[in-house]
PDB file of N, CA and C in Angstrom:
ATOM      1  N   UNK A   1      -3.020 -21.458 -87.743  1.00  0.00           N
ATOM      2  CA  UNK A   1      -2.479 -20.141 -87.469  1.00  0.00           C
ATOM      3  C   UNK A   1      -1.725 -20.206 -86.139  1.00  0.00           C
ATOM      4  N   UNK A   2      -0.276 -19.770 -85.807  1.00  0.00           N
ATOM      5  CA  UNK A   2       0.313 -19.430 -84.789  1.00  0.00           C
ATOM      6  C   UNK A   2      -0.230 -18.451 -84.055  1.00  0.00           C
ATOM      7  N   UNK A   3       0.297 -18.374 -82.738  1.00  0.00           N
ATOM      8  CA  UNK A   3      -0.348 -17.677 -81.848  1.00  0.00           C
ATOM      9  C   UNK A   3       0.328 -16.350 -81.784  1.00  0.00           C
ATOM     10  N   UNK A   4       1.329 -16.115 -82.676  1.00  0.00           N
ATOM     11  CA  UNK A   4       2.180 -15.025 -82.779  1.00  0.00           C
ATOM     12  C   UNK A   4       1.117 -14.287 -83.784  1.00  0.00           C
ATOM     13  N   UNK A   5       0.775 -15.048 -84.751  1.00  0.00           N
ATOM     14  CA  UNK A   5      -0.476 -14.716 -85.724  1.00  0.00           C
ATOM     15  C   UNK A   5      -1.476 -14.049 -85.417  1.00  0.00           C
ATOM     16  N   UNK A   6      -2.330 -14.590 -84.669  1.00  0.00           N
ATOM     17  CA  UNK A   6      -3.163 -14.205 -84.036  1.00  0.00           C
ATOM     18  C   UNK A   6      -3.391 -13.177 -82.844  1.00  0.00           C
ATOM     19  N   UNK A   7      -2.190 -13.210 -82.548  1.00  0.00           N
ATOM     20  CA  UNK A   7      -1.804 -11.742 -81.604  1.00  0.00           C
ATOM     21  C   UNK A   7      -1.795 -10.580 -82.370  1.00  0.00           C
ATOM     22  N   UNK A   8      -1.488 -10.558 -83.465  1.00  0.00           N
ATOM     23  CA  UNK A   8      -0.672  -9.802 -84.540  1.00  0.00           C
ATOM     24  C   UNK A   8      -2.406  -9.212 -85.198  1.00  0.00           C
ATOM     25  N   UNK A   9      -3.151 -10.182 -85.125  1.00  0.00           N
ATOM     26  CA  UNK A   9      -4.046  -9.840 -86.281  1.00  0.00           C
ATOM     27  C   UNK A   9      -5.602  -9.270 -84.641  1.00  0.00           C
ATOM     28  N   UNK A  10      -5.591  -9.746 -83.153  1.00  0.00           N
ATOM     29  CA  UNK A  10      -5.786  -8.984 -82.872  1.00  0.00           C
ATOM     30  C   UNK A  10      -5.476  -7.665 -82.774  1.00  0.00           C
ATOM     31  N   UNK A  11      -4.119  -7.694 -82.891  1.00  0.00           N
ATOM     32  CA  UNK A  11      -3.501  -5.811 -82.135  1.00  0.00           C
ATOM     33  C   UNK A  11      -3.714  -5.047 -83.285  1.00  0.00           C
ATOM     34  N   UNK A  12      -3.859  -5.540 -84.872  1.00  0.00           N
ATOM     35  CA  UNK A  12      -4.804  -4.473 -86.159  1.00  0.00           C
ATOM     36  C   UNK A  12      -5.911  -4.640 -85.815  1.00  0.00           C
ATOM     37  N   UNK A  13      -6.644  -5.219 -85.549  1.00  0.00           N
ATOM     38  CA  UNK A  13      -8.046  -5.239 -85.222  1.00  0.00           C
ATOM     39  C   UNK A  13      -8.473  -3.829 -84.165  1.00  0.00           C
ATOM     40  N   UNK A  14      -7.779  -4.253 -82.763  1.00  0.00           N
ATOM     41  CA  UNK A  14      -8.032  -3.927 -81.869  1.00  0.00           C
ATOM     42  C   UNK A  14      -7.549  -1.972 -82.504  1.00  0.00           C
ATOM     43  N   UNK A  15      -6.551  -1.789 -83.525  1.00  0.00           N
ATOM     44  CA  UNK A  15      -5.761  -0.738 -83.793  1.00  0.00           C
ATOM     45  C   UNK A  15      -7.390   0.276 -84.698  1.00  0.00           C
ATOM     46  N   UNK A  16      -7.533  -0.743 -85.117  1.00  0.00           N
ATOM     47  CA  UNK A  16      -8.886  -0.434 -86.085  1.00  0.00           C
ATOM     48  C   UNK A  16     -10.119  -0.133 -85.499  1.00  0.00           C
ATOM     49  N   UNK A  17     -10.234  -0.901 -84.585  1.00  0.00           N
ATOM     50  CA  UNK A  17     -11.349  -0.249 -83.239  1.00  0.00           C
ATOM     51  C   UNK A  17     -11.348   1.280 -82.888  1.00  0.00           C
ATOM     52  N   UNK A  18      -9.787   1.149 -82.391  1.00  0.00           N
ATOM     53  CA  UNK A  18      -9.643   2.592 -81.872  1.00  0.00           C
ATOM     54  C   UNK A  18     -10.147   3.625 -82.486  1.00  0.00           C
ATOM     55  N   UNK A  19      -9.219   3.673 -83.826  1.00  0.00           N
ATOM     56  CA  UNK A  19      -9.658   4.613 -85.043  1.00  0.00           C
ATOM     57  C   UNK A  19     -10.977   4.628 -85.139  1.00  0.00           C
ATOM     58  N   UNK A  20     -11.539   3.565 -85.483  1.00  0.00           N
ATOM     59  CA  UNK A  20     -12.829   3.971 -85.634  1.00  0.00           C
ATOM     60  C   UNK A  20     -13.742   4.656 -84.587  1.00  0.00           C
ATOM     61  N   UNK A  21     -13.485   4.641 -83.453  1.00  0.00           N
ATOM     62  CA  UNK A  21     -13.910   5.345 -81.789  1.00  0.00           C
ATOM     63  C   UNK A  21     -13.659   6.662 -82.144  1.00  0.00           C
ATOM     64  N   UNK A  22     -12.393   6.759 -82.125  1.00  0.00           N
ATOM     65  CA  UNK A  22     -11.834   8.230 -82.282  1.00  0.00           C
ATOM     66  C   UNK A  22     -12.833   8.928 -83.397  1.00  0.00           C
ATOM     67  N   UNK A  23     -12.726   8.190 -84.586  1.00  0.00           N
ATOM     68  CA  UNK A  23     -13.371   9.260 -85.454  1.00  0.00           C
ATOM     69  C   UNK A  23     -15.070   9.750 -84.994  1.00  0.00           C
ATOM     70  N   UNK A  24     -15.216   8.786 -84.089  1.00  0.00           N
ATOM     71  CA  UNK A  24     -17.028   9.060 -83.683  1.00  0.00           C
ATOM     72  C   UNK A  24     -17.032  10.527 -82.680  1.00  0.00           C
ATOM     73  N   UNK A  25     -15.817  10.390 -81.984  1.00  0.00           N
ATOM     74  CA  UNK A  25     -15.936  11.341 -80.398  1.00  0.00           C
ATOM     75  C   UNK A  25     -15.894  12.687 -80.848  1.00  0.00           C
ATOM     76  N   UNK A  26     -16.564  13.514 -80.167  1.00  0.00           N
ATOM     77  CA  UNK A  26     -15.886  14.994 -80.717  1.00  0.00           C
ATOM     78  C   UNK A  26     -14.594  15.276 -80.269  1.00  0.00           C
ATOM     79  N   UNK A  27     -14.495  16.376 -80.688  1.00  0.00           N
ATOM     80  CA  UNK A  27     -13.056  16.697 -81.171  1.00  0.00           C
ATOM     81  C   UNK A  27     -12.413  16.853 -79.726  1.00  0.00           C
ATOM     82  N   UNK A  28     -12.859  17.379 -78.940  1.00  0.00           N
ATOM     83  CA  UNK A  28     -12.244  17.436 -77.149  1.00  0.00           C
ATOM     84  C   UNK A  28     -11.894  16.521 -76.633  1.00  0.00           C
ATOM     85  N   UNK A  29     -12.708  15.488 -77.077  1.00  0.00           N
ATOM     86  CA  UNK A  29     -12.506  13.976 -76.645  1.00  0.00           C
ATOM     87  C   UNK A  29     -11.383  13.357 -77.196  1.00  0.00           C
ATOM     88  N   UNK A  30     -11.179  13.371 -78.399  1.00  0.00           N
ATOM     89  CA  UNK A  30      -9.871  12.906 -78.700  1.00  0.00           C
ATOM     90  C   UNK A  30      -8.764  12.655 -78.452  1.00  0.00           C
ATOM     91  N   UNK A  31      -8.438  14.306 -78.184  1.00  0.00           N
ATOM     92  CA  UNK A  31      -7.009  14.085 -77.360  1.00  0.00           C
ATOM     93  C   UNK A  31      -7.045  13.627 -75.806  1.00  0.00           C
ATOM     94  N   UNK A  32      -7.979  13.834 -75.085  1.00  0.00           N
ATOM     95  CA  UNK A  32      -7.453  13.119 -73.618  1.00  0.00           C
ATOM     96  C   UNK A  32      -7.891  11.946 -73.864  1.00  0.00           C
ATOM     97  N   UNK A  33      -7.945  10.792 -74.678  1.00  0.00           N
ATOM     98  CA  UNK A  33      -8.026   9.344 -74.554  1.00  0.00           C
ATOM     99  C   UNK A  33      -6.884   8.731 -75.276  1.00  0.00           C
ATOM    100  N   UNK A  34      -5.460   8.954 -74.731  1.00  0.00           N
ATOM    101  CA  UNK A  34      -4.546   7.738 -75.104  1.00  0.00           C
ATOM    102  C   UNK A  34      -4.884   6.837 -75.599  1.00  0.00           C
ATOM    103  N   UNK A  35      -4.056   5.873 -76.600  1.00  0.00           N
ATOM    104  CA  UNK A  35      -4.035   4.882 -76.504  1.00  0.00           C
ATOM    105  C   UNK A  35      -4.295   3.700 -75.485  1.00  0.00           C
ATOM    106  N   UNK A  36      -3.652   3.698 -74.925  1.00  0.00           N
ATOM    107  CA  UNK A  36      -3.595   3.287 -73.276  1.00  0.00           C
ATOM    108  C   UNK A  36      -5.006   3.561 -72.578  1.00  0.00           C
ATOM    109  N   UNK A  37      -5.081   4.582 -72.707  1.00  0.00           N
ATOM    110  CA  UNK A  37      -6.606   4.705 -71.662  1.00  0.00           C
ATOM    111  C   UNK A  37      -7.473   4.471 -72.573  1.00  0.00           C
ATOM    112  N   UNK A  38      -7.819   4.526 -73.564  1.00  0.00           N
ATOM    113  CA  UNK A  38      -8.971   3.992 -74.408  1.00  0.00           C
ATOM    114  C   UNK A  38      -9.258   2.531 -74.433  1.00  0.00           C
ATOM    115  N   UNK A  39      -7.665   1.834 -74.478  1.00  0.00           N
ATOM    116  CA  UNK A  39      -8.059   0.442 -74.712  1.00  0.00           C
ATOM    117  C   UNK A  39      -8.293  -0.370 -73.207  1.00  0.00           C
ATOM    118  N   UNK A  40      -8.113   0.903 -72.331  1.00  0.00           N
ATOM    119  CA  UNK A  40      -8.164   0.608 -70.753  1.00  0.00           C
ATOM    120  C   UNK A  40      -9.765   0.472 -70.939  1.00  0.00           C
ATOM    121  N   UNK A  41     -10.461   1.234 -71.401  1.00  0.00           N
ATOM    122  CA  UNK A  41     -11.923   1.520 -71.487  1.00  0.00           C
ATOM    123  C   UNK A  41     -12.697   0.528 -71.793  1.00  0.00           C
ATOM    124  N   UNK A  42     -11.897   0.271 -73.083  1.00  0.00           N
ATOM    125  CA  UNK A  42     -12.799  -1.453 -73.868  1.00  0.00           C
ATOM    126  C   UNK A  42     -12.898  -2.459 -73.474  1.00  0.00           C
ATOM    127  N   UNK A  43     -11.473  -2.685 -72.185  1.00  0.00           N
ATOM    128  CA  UNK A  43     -11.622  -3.615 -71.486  1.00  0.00           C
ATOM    129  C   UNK A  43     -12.775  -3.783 -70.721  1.00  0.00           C
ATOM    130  N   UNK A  44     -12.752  -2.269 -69.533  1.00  0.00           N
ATOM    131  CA  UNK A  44     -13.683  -2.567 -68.686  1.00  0.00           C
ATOM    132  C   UNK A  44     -14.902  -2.418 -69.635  1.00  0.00           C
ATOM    133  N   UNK A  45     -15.425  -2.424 -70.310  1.00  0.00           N
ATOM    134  CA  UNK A  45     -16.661  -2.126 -71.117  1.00  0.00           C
ATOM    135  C   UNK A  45     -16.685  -3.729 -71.505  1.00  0.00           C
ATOM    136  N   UNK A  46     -15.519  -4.638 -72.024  1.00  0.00           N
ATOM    137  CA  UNK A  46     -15.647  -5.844 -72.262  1.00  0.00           C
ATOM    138  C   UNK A  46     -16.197  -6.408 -70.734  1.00  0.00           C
ATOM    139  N   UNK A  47     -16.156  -6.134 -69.678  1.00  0.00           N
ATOM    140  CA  UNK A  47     -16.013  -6.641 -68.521  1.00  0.00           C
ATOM    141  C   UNK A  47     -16.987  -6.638 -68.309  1.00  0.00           C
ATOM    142  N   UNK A  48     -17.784  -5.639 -68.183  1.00  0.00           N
ATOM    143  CA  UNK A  48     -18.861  -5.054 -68.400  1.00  0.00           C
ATOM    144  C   UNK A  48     -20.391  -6.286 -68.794  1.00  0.00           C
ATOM    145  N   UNK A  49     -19.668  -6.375 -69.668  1.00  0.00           N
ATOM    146  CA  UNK A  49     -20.309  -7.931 -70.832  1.00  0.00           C
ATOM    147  C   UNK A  49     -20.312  -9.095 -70.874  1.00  0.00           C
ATOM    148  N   UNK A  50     -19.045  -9.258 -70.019  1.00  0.00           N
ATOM    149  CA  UNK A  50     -18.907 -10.720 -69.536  1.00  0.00           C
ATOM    150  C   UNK A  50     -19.481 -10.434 -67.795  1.00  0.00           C
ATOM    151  N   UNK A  51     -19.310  -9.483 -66.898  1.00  0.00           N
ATOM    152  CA  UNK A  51     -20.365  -9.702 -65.725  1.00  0.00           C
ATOM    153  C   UNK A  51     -21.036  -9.560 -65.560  1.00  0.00           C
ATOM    154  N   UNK A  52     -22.547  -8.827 -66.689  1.00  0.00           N
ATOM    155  CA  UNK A  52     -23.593  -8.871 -66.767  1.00  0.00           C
ATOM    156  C   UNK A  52     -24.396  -9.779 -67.544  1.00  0.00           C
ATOM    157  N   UNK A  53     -23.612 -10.935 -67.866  1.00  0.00           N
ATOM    158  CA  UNK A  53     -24.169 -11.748 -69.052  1.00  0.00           C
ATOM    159  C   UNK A  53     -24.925 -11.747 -70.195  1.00  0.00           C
ATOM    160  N   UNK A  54     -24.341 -10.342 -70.944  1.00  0.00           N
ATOM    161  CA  UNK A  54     -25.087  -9.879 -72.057  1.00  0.00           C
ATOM    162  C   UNK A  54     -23.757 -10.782 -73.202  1.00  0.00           C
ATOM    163  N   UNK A  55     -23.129 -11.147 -72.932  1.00  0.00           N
ATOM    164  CA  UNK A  55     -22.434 -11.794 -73.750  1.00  0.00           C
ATOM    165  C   UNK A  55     -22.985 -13.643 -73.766  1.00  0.00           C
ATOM    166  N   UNK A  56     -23.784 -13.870 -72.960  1.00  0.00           N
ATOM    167  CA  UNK A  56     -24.597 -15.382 -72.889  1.00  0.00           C
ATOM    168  C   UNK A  56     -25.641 -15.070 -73.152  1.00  0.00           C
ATOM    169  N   UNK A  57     -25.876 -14.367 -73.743  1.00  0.00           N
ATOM    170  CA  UNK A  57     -27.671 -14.356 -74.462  1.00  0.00           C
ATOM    171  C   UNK A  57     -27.664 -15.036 -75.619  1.00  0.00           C
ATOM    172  N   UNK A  58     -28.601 -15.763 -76.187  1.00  0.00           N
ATOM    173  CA  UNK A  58     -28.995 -16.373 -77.304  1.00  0.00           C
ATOM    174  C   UNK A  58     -29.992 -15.594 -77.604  1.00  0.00           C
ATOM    175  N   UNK A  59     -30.254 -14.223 -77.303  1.00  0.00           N
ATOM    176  CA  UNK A  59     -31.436 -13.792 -78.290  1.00  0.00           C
ATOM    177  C   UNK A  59     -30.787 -13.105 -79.711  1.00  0.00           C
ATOM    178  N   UNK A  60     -31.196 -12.932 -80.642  1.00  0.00           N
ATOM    179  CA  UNK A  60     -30.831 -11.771 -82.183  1.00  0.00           C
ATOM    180  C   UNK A  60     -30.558 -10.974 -81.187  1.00  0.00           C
ATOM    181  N   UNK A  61     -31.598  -9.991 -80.709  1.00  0.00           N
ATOM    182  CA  UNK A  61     -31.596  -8.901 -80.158  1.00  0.00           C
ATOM    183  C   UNK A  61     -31.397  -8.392 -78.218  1.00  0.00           C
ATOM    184  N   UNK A  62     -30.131  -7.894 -78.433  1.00  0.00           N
ATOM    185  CA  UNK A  62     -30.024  -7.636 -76.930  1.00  0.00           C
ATOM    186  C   UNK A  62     -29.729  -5.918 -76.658  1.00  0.00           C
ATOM    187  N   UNK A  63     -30.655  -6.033 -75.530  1.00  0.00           N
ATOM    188  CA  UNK A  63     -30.815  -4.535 -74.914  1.00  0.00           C
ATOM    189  C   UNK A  63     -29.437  -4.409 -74.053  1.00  0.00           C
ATOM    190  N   UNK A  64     -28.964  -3.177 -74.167  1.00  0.00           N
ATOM    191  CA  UNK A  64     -27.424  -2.967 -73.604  1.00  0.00           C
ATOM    192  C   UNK A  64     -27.824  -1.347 -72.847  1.00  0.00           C
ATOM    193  N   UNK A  65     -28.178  -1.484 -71.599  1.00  0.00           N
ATOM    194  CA  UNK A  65     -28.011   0.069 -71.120  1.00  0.00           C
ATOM    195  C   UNK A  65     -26.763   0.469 -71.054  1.00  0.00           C
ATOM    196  N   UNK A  66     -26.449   1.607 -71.607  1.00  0.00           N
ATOM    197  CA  UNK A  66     -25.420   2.025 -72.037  1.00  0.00           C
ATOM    198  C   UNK A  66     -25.089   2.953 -70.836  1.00  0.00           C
ATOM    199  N   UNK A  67     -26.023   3.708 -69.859  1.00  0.00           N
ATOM    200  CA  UNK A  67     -26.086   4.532 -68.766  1.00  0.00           C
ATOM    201  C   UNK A  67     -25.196   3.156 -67.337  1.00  0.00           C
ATOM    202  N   UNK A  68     -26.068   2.147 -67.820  1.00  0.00           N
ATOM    203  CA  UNK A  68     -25.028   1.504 -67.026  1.00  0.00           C
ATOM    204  C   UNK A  68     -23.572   0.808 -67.027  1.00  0.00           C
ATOM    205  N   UNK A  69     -23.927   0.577 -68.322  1.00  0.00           N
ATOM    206  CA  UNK A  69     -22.261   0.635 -68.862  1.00  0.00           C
ATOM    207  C   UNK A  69     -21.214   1.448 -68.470  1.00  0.00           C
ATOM    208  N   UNK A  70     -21.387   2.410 -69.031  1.00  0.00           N
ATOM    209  CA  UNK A  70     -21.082   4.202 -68.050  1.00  0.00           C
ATOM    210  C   UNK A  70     -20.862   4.075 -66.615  1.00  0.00           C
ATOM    211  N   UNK A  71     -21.865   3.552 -66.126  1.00  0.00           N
ATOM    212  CA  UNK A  71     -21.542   3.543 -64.343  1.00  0.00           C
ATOM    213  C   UNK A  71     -20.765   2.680 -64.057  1.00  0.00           C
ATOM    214  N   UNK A  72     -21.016   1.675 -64.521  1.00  0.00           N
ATOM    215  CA  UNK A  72     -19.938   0.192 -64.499  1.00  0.00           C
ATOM    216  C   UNK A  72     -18.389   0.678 -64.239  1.00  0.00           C
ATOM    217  N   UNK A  73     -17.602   1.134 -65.705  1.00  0.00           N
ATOM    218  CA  UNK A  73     -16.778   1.842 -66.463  1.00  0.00           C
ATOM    219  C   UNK A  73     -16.044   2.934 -65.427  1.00  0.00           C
ATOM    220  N   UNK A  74     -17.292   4.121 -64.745  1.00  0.00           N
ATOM    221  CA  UNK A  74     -16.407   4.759 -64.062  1.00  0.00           C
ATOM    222  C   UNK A  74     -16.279   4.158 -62.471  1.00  0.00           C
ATOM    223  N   UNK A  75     -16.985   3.114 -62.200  1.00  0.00           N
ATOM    224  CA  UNK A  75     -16.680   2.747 -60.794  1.00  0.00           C
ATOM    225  C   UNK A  75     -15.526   1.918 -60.736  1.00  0.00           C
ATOM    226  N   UNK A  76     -15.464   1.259 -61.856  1.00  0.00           N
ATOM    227  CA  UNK A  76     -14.215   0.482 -61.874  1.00  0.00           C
ATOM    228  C   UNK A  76     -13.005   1.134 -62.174  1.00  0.00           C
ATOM    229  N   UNK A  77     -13.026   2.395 -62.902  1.00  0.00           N
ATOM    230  CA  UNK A  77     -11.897   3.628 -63.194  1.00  0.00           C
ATOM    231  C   UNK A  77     -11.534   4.437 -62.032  1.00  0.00           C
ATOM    232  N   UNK A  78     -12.692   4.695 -60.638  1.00  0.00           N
ATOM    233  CA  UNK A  78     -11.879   4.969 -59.525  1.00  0.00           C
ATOM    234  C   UNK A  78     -11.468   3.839 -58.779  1.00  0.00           C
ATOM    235  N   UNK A  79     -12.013   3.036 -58.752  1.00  0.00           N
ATOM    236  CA  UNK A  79     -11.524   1.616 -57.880  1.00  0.00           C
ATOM    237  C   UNK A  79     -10.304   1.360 -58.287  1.00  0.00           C
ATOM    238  N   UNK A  80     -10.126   0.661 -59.492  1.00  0.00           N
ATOM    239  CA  UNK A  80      -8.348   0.538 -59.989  1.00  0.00           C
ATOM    240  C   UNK A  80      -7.701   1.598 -59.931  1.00  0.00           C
ATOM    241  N   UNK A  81      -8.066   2.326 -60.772  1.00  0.00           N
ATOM    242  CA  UNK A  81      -6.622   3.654 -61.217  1.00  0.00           C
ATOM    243  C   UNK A  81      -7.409   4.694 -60.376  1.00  0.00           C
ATOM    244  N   UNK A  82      -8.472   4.938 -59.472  1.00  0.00           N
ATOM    245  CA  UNK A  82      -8.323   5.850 -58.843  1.00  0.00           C
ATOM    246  C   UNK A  82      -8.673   7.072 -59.511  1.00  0.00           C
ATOM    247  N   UNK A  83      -8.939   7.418 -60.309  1.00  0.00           N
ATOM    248  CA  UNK A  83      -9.243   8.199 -61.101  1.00  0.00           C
ATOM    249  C   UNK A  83     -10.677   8.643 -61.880  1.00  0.00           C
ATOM    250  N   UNK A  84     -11.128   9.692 -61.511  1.00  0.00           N
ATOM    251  CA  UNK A  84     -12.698   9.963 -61.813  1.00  0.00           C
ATOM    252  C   UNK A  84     -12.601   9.944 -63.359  1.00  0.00           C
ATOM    253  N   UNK A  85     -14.265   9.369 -64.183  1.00  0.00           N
ATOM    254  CA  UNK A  85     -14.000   8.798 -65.882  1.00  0.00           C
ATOM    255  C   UNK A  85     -15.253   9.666 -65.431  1.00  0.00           C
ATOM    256  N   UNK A  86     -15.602  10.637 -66.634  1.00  0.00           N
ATOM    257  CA  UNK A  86     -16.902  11.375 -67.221  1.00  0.00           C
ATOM    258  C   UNK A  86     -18.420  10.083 -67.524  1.00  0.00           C
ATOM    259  N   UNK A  87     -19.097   9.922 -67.105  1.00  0.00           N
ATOM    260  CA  UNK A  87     -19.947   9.038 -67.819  1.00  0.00           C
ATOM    261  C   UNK A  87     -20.409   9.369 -69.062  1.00  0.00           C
ATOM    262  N   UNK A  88     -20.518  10.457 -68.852  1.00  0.00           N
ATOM    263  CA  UNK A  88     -20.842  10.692 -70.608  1.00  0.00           C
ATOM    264  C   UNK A  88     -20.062  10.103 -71.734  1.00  0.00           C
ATOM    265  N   UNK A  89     -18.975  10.579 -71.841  1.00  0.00           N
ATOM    266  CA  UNK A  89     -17.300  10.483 -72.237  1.00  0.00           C
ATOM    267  C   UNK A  89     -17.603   8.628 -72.545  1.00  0.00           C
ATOM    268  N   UNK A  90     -17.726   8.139 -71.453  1.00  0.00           N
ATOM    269  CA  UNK A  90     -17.968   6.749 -71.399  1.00  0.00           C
ATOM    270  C   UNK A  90     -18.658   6.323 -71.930  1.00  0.00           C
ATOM    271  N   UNK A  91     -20.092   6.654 -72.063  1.00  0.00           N
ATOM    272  CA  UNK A  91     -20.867   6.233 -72.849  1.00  0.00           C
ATOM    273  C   UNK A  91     -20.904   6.981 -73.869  1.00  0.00           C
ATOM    274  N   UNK A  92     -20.399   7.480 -74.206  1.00  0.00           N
ATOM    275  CA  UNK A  92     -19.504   7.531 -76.146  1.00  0.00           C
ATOM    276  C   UNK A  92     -18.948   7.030 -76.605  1.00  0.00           C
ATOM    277  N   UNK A  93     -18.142   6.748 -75.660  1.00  0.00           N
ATOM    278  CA  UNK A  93     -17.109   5.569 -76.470  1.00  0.00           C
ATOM    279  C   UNK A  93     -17.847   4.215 -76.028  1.00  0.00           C
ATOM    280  N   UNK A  94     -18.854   3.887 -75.511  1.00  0.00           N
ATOM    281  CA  UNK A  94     -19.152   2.148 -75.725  1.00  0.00           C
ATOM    282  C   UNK A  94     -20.513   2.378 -76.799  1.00  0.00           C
ATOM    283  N   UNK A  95     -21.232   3.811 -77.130  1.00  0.00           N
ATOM    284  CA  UNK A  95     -21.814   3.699 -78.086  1.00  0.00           C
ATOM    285  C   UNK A  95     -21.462   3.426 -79.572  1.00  0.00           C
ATOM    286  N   UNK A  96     -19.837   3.995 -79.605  1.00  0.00           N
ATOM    287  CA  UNK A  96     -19.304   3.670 -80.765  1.00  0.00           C
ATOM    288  C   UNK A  96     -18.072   2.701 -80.803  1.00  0.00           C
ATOM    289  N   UNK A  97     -18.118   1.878 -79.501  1.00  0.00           N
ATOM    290  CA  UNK A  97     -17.845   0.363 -79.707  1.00  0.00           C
ATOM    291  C   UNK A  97     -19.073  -0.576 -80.014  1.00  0.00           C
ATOM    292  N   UNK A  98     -20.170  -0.453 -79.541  1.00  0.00           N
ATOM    293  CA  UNK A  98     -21.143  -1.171 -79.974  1.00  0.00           C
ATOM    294  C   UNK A  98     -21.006  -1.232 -81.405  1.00  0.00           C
ATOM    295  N   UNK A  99     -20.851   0.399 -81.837  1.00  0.00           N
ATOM    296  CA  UNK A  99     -21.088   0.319 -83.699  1.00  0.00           C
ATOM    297  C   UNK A  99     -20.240  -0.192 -83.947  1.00  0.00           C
ATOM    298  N   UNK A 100     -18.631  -0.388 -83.701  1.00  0.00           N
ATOM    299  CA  UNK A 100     -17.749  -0.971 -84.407  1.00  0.00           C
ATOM    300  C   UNK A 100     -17.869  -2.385 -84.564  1.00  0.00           C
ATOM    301  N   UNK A 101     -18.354  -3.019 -83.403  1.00  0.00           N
ATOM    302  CA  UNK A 101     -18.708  -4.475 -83.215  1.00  0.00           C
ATOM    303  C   UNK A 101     -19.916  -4.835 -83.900  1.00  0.00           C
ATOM    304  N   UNK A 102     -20.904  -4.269 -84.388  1.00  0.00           N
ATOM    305  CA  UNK A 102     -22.060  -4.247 -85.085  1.00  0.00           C
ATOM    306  C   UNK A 102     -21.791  -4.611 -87.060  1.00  0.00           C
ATOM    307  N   UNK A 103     -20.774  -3.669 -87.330  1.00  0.00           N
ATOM    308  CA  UNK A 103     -20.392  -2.985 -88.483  1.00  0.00           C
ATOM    309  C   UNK A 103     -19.588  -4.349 -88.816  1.00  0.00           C
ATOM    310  N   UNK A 104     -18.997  -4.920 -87.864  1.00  0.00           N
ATOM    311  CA  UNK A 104     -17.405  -6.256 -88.520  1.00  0.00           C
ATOM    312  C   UNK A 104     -18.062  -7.759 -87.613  1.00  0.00           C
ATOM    313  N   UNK A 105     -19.590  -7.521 -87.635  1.00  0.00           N
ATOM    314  CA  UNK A 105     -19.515  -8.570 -87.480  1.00  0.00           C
ATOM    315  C   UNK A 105     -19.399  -9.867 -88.370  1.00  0.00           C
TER     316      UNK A 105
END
C-alpha cells in the first residue's frame, strides 16, 4: 500500500470517528466542536495515552480515568491555544472515543 493510500484510508477512518462522537454528544455539543477542534481533541486525548503509558500496557484490561483525561485535555487547551475546554465536554468526547476504538477494534 502507498502512503498516499494510507493517508487516504486514515482521513475515512479518522472522518468516521468523528461521526460517530458527534452522534454520542448532546445536541449543544455538536455545534461548537468543529471539525478542527474535535480532531484537535483526539489528538491531545491521543497524547494523553502515549504520556501516561496506557498505550504500553500488556494487560486485556486497562483502567483509563477519564476525569484525568479531561484535566490533561483542558490544560493542554489553555497552554497551546489558550483557550478554556469544559471538562465535562471533554470527557464526553474521550468517553465516546474510547467506544469508537473499542467497537473497530
Amino acid at each position: 500500500m502507498s502512503i498516499d493510500e494510507e493517508l487516504l484510508l486514515d482521513e475515512q477512518e479518522t472522518k468516521r470517528e468523528m461521526a460517530f462522537i458527534r452522534e454520542q454528544l448532546p445536541g449543544d455539543m455538536k455545534d461548537s466542536y468543529t471539525d478542527e477542534r474535535l480532531a484537535w481533541v483526539l489528538d491531545a486525548i491521543a497524547a494523553y495515552y502515549y504520556e501516561s503509558g496506557v498505550l504500553e500496557s500488556t494487560s486485556d484490561e486497562v483502567d483509563i480515568d477519564m476525569d484525568e483525561v479531561a484535566k490533561y485535555v483542558c490544560s493542554l487547551a489553555d497552554q497551546e491555544l489558550g483557550q478554556k475546554m469544559d471538562a465535562q465536554e471533554i470527557r464526553l468526547i474521550a468517553e465516546a472515543d474510547l467506544d469508537f476504538q473499542e467497537e473497530n477494534v
